[in-house]
PDB file of N, CA and C in Angstrom:
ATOM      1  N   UNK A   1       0.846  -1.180   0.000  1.00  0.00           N
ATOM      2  CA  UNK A   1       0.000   0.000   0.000  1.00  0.00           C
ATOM      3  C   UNK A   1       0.893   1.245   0.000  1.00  0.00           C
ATOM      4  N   UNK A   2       0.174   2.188  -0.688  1.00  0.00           N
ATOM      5  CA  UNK A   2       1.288   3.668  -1.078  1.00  0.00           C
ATOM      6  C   UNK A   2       1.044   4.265   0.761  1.00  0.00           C
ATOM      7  N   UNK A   3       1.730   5.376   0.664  1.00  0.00           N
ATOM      8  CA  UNK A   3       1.948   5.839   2.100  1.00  0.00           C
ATOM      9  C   UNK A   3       0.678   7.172   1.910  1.00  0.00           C
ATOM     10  N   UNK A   4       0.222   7.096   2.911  1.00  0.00           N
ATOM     11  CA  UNK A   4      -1.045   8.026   2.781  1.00  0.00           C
ATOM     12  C   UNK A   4      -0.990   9.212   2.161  1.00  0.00           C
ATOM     13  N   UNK A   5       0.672  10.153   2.070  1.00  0.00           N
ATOM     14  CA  UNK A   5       1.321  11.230   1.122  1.00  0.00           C
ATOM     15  C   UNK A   5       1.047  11.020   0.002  1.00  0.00           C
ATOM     16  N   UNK A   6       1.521   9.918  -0.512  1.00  0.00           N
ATOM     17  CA  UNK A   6       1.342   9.447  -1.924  1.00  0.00           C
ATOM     18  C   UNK A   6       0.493   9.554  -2.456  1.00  0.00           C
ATOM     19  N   UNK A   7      -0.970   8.466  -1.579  1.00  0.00           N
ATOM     20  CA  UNK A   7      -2.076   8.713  -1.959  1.00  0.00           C
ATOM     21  C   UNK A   7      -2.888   9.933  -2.105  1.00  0.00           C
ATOM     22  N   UNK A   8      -2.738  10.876  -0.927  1.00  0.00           N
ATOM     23  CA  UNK A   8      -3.613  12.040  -1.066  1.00  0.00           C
ATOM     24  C   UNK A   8      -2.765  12.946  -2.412  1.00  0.00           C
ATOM     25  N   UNK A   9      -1.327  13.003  -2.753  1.00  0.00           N
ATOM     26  CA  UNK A   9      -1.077  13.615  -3.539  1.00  0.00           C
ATOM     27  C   UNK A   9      -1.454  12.963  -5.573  1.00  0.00           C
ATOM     28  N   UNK A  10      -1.565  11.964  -5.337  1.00  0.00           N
ATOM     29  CA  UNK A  10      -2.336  11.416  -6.457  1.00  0.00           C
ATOM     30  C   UNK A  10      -3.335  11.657  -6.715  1.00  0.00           C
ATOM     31  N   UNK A  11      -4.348  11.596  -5.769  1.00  0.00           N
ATOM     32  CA  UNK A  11      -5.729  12.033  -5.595  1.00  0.00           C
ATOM     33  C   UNK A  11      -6.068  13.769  -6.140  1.00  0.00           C
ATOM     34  N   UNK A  12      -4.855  14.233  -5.469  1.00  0.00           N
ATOM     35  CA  UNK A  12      -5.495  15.889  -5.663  1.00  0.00           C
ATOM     36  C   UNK A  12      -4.821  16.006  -7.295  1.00  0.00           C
ATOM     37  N   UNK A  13      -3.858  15.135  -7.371  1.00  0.00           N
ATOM     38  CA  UNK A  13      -3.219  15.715  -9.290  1.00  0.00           C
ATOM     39  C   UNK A  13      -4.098  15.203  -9.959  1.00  0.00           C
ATOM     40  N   UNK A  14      -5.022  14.077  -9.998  1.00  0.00           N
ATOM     41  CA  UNK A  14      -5.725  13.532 -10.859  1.00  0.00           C
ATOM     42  C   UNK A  14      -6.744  14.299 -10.602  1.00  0.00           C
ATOM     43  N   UNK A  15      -7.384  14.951  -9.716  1.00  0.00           N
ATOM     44  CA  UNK A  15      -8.396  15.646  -9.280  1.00  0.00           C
ATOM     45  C   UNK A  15      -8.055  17.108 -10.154  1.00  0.00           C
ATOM     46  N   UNK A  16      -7.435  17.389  -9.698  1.00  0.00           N
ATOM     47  CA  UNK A  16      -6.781  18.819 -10.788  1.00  0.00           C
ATOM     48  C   UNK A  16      -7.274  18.623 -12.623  1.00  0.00           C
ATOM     49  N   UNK A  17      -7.429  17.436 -12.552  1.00  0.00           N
ATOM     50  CA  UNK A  17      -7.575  17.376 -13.898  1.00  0.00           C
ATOM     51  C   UNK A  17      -8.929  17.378 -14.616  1.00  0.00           C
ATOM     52  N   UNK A  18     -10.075  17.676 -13.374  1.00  0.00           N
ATOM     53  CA  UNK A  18     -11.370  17.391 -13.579  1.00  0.00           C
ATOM     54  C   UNK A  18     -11.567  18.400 -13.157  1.00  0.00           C
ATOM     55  N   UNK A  19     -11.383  18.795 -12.155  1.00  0.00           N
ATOM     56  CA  UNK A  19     -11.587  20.752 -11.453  1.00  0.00           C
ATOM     57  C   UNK A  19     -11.182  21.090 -10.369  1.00  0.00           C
ATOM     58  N   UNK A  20     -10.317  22.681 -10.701  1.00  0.00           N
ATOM     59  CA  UNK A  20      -9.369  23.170  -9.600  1.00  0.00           C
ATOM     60  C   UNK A  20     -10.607  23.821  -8.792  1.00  0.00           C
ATOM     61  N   UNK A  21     -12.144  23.359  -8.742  1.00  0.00           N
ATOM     62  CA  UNK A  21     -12.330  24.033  -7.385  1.00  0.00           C
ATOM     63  C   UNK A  21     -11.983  23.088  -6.265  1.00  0.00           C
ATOM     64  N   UNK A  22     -11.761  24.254  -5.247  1.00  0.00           N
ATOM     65  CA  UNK A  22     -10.807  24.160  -3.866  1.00  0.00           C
ATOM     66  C   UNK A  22     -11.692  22.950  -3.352  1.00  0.00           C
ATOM     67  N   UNK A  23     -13.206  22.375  -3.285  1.00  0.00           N
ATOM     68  CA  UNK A  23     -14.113  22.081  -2.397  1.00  0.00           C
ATOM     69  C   UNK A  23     -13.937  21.165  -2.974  1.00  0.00           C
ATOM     70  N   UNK A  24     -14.003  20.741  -4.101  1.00  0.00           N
ATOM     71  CA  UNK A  24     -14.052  19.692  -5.012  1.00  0.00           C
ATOM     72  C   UNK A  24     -12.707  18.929  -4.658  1.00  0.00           C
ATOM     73  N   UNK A  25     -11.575  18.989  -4.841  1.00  0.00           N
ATOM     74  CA  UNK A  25     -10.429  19.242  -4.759  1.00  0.00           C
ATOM     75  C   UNK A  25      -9.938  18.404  -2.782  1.00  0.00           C
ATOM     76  N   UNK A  26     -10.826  19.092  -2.239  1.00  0.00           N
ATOM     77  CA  UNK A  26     -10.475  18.977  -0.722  1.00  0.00           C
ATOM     78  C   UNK A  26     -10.987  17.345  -0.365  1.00  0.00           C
ATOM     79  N   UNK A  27     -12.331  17.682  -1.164  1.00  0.00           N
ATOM     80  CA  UNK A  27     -12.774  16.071  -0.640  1.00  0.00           C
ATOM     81  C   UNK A  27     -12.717  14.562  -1.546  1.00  0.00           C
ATOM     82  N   UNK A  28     -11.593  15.238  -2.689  1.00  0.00           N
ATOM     83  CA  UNK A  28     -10.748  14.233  -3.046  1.00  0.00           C
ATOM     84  C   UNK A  28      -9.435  13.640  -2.268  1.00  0.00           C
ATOM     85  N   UNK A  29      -8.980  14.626  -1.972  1.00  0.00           N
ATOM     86  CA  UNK A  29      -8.419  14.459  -0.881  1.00  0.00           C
ATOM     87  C   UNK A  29      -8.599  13.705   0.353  1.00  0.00           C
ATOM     88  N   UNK A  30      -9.828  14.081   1.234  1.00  0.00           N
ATOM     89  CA  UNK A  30      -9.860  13.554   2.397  1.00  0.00           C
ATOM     90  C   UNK A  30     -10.557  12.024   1.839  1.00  0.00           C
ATOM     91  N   UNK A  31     -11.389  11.665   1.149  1.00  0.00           N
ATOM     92  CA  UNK A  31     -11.964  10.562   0.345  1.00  0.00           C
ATOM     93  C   UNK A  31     -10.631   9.946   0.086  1.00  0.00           C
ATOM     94  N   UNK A  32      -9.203  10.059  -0.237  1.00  0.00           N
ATOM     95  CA  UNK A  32      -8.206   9.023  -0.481  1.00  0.00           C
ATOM     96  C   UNK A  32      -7.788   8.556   1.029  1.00  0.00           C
ATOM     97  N   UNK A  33      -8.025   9.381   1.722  1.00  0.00           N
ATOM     98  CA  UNK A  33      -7.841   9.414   3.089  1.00  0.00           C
ATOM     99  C   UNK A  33      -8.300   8.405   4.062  1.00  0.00           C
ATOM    100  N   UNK A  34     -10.037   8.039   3.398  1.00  0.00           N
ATOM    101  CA  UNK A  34     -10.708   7.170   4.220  1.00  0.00           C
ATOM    102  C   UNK A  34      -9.948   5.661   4.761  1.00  0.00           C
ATOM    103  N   UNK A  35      -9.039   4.981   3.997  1.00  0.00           N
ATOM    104  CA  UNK A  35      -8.532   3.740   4.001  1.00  0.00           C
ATOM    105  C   UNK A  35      -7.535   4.052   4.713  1.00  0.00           C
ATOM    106  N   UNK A  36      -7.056   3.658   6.169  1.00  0.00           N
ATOM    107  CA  UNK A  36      -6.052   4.264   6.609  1.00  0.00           C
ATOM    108  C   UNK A  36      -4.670   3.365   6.327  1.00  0.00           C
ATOM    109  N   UNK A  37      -3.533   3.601   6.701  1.00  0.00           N
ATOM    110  CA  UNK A  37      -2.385   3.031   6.396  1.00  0.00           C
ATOM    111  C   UNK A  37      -2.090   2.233   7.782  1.00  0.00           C
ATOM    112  N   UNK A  38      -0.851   1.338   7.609  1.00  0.00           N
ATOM    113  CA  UNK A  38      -0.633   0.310   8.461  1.00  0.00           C
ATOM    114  C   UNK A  38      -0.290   1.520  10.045  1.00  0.00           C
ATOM    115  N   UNK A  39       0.382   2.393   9.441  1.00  0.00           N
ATOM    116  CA  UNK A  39       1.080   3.036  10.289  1.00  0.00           C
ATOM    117  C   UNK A  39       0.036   3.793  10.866  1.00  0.00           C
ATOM    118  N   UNK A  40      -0.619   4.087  10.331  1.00  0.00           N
ATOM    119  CA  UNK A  40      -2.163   5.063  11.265  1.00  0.00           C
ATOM    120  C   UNK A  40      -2.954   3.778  12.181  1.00  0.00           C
ATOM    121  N   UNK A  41      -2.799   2.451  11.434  1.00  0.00           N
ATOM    122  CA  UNK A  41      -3.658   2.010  12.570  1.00  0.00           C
ATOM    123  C   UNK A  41      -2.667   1.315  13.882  1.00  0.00           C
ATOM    124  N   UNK A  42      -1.742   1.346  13.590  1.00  0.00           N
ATOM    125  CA  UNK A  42      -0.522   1.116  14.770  1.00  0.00           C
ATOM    126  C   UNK A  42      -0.704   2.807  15.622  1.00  0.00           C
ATOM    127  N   UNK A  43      -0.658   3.772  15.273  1.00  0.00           N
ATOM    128  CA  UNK A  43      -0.715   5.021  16.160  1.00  0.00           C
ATOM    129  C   UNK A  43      -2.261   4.956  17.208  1.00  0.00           C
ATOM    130  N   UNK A  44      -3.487   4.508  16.113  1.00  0.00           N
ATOM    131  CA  UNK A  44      -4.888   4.495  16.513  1.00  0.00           C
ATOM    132  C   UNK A  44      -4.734   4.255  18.124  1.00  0.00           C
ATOM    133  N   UNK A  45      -4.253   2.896  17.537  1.00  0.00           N
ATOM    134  CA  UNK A  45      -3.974   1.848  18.482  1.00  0.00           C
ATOM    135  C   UNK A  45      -3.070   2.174  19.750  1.00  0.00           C
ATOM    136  N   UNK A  46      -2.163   2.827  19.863  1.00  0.00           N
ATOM    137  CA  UNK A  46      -1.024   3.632  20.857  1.00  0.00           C
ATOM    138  C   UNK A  46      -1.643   4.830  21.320  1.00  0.00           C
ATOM    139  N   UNK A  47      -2.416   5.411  21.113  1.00  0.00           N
ATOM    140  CA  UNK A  47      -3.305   6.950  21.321  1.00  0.00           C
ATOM    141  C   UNK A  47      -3.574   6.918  22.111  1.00  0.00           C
ATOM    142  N   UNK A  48      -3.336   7.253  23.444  1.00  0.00           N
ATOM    143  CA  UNK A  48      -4.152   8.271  24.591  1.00  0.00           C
ATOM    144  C   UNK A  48      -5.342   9.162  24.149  1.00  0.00           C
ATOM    145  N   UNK A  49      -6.570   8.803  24.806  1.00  0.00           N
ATOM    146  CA  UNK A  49      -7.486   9.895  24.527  1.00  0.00           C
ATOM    147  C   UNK A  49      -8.114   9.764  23.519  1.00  0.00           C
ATOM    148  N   UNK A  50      -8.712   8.205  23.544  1.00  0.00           N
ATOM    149  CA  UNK A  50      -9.903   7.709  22.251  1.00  0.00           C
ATOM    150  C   UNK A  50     -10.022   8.404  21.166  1.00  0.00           C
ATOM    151  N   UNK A  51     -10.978   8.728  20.938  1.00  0.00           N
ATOM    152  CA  UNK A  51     -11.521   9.457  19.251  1.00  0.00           C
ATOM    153  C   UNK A  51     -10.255  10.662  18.952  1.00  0.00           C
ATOM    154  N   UNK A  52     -10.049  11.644  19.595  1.00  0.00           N
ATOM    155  CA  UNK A  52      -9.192  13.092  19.209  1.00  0.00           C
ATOM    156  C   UNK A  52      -8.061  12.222  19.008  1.00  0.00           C
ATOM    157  N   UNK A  53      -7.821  11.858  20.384  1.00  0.00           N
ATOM    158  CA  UNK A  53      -6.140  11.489  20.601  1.00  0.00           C
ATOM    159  C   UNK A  53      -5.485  10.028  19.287  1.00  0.00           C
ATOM    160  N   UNK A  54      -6.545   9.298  19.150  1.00  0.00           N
ATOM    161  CA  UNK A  54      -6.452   8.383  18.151  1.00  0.00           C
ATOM    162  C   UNK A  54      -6.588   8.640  16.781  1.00  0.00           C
ATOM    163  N   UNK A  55      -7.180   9.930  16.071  1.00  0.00           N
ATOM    164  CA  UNK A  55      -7.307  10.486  14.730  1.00  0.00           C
ATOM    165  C   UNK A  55      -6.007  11.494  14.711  1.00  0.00           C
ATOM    166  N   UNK A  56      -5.363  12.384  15.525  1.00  0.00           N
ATOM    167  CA  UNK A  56      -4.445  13.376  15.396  1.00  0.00           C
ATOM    168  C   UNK A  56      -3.119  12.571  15.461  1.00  0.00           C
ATOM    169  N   UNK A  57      -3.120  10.901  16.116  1.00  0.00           N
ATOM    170  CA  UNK A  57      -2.149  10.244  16.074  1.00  0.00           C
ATOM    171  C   UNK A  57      -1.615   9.828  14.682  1.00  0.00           C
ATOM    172  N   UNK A  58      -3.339   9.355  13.815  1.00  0.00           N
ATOM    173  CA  UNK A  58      -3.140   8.429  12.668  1.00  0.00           C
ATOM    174  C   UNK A  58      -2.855   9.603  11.815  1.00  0.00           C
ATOM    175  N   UNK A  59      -3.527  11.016  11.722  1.00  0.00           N
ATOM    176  CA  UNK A  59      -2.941  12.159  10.951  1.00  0.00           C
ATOM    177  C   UNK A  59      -1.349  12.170  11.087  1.00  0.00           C
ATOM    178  N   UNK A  60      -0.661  12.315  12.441  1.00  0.00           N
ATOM    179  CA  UNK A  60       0.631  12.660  12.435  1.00  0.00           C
ATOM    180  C   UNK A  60       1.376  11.242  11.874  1.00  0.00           C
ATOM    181  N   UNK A  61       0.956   9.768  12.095  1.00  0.00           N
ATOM    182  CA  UNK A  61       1.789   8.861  11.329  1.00  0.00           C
ATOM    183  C   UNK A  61       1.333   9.064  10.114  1.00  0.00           C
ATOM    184  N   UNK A  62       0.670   9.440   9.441  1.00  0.00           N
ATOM    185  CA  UNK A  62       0.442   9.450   8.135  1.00  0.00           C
ATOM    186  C   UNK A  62       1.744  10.481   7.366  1.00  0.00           C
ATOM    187  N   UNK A  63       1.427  11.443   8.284  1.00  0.00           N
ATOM    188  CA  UNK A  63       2.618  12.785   7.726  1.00  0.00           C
ATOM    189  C   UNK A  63       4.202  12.055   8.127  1.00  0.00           C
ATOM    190  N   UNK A  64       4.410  11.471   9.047  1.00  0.00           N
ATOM    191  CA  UNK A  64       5.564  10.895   9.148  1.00  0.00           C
ATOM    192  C   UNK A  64       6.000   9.438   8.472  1.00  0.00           C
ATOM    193  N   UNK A  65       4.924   8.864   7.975  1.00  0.00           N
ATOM    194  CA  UNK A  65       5.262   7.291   7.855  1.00  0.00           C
ATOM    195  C   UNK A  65       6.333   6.723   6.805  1.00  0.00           C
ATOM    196  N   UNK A  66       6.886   7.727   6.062  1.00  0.00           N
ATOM    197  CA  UNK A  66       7.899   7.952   4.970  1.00  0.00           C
ATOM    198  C   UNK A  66       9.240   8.080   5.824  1.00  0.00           C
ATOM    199  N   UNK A  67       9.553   8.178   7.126  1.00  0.00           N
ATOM    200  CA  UNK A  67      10.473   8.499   7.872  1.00  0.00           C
ATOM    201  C   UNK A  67      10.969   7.282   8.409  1.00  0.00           C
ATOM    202  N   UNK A  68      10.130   6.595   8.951  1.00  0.00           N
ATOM    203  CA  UNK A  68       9.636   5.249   9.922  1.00  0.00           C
ATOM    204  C   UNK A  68       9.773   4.019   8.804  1.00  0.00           C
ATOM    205  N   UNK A  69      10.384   2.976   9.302  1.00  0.00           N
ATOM    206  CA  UNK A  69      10.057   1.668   8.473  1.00  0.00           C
ATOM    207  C   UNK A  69       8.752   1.375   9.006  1.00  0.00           C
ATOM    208  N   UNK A  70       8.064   0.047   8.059  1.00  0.00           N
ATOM    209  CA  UNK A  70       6.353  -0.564   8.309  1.00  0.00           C
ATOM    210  C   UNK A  70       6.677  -0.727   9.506  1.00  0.00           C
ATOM    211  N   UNK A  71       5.951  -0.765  10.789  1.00  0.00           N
ATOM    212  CA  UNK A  71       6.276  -1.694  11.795  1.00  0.00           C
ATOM    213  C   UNK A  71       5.870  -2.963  11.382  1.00  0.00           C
ATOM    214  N   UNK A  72       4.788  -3.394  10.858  1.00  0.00           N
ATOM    215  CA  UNK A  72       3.918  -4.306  11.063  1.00  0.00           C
ATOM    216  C   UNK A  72       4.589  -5.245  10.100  1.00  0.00           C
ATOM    217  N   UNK A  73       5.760  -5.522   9.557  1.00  0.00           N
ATOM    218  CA  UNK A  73       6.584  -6.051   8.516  1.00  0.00           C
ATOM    219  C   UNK A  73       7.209  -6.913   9.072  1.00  0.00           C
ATOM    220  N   UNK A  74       7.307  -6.944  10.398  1.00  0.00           N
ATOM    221  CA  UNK A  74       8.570  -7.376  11.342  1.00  0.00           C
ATOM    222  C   UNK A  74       8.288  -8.390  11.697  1.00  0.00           C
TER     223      UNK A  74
END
């Protein structure tokens, strides 16, 4: 599976190609988003503080998971 970067940046170039409105555009974006990555559901999972603390986790491994090897590979 691509790293959630990948995906949302695929999403918005192919999206660009149908229409640069911003709204249109945004929820191509968050729509590539829905399927989370190995590494968001390893953070879910480590999160303090249910719903907030478990979505701002899988946001920040998503933005980092290009840094990090899979864990879940091991």
């Amino acid at each position: 599976m691509s790293s959630m970067i990948e995906r949302v940046a695929m999403a918005i170039t192919d999206a660009n190609y149908q229409s640069r409105e911003p709204a249109y555009v945004a929820r191509v974006a968050i729509a590539a988003m829905r399927e989370p990555t190995e590494e968001m559901i390893d953070a879910w999972i480590r999160a303090p503080g249910a719903i907030k603390g478990g979505w701002q986790a899988m946001i920040d491994a998503a933005l980092h998971e290009q840094d990090a090897p899979h864990s879940r590979d091991t």
